[in-house]
Protein backbone atom coordinates (compact mmCIF):
# COMPACT_ATOMS: atom_id res chain seq x y z
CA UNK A 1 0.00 0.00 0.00
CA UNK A 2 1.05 3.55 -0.83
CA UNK A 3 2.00 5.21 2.57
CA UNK A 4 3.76 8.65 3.46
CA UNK A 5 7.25 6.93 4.02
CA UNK A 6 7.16 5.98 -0.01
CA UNK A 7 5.60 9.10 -1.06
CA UNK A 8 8.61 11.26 0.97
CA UNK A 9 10.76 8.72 -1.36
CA UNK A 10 9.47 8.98 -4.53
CA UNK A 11 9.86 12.95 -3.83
CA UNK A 12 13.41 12.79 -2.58
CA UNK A 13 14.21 10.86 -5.43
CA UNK A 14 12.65 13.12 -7.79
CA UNK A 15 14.24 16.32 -6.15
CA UNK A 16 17.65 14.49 -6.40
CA UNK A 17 17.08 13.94 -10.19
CA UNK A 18 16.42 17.57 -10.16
CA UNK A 19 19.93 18.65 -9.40
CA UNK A 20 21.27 15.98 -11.04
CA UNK A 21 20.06 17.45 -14.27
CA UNK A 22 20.88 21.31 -13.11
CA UNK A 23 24.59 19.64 -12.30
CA UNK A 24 24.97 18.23 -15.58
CA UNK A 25 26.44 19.59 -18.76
CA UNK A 26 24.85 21.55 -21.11
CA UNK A 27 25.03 20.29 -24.70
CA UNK A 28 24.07 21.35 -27.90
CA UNK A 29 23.24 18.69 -30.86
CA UNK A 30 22.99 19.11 -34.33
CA UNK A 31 22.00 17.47 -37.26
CA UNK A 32 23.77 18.00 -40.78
CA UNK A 33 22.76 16.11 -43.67
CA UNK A 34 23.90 16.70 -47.25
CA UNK A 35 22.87 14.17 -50.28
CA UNK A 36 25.38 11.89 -49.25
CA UNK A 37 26.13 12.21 -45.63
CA UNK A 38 24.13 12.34 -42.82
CA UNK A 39 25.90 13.27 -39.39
CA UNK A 40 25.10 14.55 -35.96
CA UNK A 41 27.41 16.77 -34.15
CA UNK A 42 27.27 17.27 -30.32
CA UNK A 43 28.65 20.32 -28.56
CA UNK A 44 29.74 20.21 -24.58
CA UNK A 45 28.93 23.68 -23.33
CA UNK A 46 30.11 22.74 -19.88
CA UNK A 47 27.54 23.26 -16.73
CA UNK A 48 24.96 25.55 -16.35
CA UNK A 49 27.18 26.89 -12.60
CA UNK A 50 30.04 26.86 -14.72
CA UNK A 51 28.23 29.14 -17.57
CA UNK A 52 27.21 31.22 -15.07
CA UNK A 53 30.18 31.61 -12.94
CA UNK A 54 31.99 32.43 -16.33
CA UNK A 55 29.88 34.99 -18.24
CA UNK A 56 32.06 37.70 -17.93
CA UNK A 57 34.75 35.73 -18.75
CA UNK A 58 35.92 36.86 -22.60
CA UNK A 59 38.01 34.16 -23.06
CA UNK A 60 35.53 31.38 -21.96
CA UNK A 61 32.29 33.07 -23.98
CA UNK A 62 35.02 33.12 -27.20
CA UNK A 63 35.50 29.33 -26.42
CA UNK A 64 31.71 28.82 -27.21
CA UNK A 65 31.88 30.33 -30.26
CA UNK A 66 28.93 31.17 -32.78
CA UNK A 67 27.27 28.81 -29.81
CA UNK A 68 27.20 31.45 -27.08
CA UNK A 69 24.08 32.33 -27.04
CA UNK A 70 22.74 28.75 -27.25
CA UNK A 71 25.14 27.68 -24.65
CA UNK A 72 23.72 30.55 -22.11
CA UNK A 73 20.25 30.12 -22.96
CA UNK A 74 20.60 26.10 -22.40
CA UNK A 75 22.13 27.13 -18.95
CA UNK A 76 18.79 29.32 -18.79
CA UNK A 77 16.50 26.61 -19.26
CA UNK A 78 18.48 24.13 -16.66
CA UNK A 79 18.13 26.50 -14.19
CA UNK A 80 14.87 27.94 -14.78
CA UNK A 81 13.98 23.50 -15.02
CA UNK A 82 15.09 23.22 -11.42
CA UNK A 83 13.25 25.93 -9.78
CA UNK A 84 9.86 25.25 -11.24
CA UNK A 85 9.96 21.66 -10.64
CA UNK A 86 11.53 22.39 -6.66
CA UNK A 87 8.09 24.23 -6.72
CA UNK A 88 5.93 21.57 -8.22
CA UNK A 89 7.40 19.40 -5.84
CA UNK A 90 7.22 21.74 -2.93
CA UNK A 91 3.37 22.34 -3.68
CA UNK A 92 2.68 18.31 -3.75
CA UNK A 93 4.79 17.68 -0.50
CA UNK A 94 2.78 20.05 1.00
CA UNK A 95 -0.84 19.11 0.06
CA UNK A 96 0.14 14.65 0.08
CA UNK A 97 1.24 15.31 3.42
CA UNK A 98 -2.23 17.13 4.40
CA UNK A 99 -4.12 14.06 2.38
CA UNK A 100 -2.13 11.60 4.85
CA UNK A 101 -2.61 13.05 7.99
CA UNK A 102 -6.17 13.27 7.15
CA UNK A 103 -6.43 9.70 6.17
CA UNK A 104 -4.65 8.79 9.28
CA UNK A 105 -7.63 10.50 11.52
CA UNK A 106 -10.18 8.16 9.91
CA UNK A 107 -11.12 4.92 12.28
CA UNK A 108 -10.92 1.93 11.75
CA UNK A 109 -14.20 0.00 10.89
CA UNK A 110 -12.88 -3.58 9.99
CA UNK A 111 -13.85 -4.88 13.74
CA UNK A 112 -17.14 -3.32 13.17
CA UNK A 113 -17.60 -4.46 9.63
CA UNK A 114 -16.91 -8.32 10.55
CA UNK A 115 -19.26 -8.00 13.45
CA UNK A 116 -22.06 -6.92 11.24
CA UNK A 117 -21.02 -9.65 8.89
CA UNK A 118 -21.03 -12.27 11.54
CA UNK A 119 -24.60 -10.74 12.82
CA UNK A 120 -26.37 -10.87 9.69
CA UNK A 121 -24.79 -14.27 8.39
CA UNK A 122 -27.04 -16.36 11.35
């Protein structure tokens, strides 16, 4: 049965997969195809901390390239990624925590159910 202890999991988890991808590196992939040939190239931007900590860094935007802009706006999107699901997350936390501690007030009725059932069996 689904119980608060796995739902604080699943959450965790989620949150940790979360950073994960805000930790990870920003890449850009693209596709060039002639008559011919037909080949993907993949560009490492680096992280989205490492974009950021680096912006005003001349000789790191020039390593970027014509990819700059791409590069910072992937870093962007990461960023912009983790905050908005930390607040999804945040949000259902908040209101599956309320539905358990409400479903933990209700009584038990099984004793009273089998008594019933015993009671109108004869």
């Amino acid at each position: 049965m689904f119980n608060r202890k796995s739902f604080l999991i699943i959450l965790i988890l989620l949150f940790l997969i979360s950073i994960f991808n805000l930790f990870s590196e920003v890449t850009l992939e693209y596709v060039g195809i002639s008559l011919n040939l037909y080949k993907e190239f993949e560009i490492s931007c680096g992280t989205a901390y490492e974009i950021f900590s680096n912006i005003n860094n001349t000789s790191f935007i020039e390593e970027l390239g014509v990819n700059k802009r791409s590069c910072i706006g992937g870093a962007i999107v990461k960023v912009i990624n983790f905050l908005s699901l930390t607040i999804v997350l945040l949000f259902i936390t908040y209101f599956g925590l309320k539905y358990f501690k409400r479903i933990e007030n209700r009584e038990d009725l099984s004793d009273l159910i089998s008594i019933l059932k015993r009671r109108n069996s004869k």
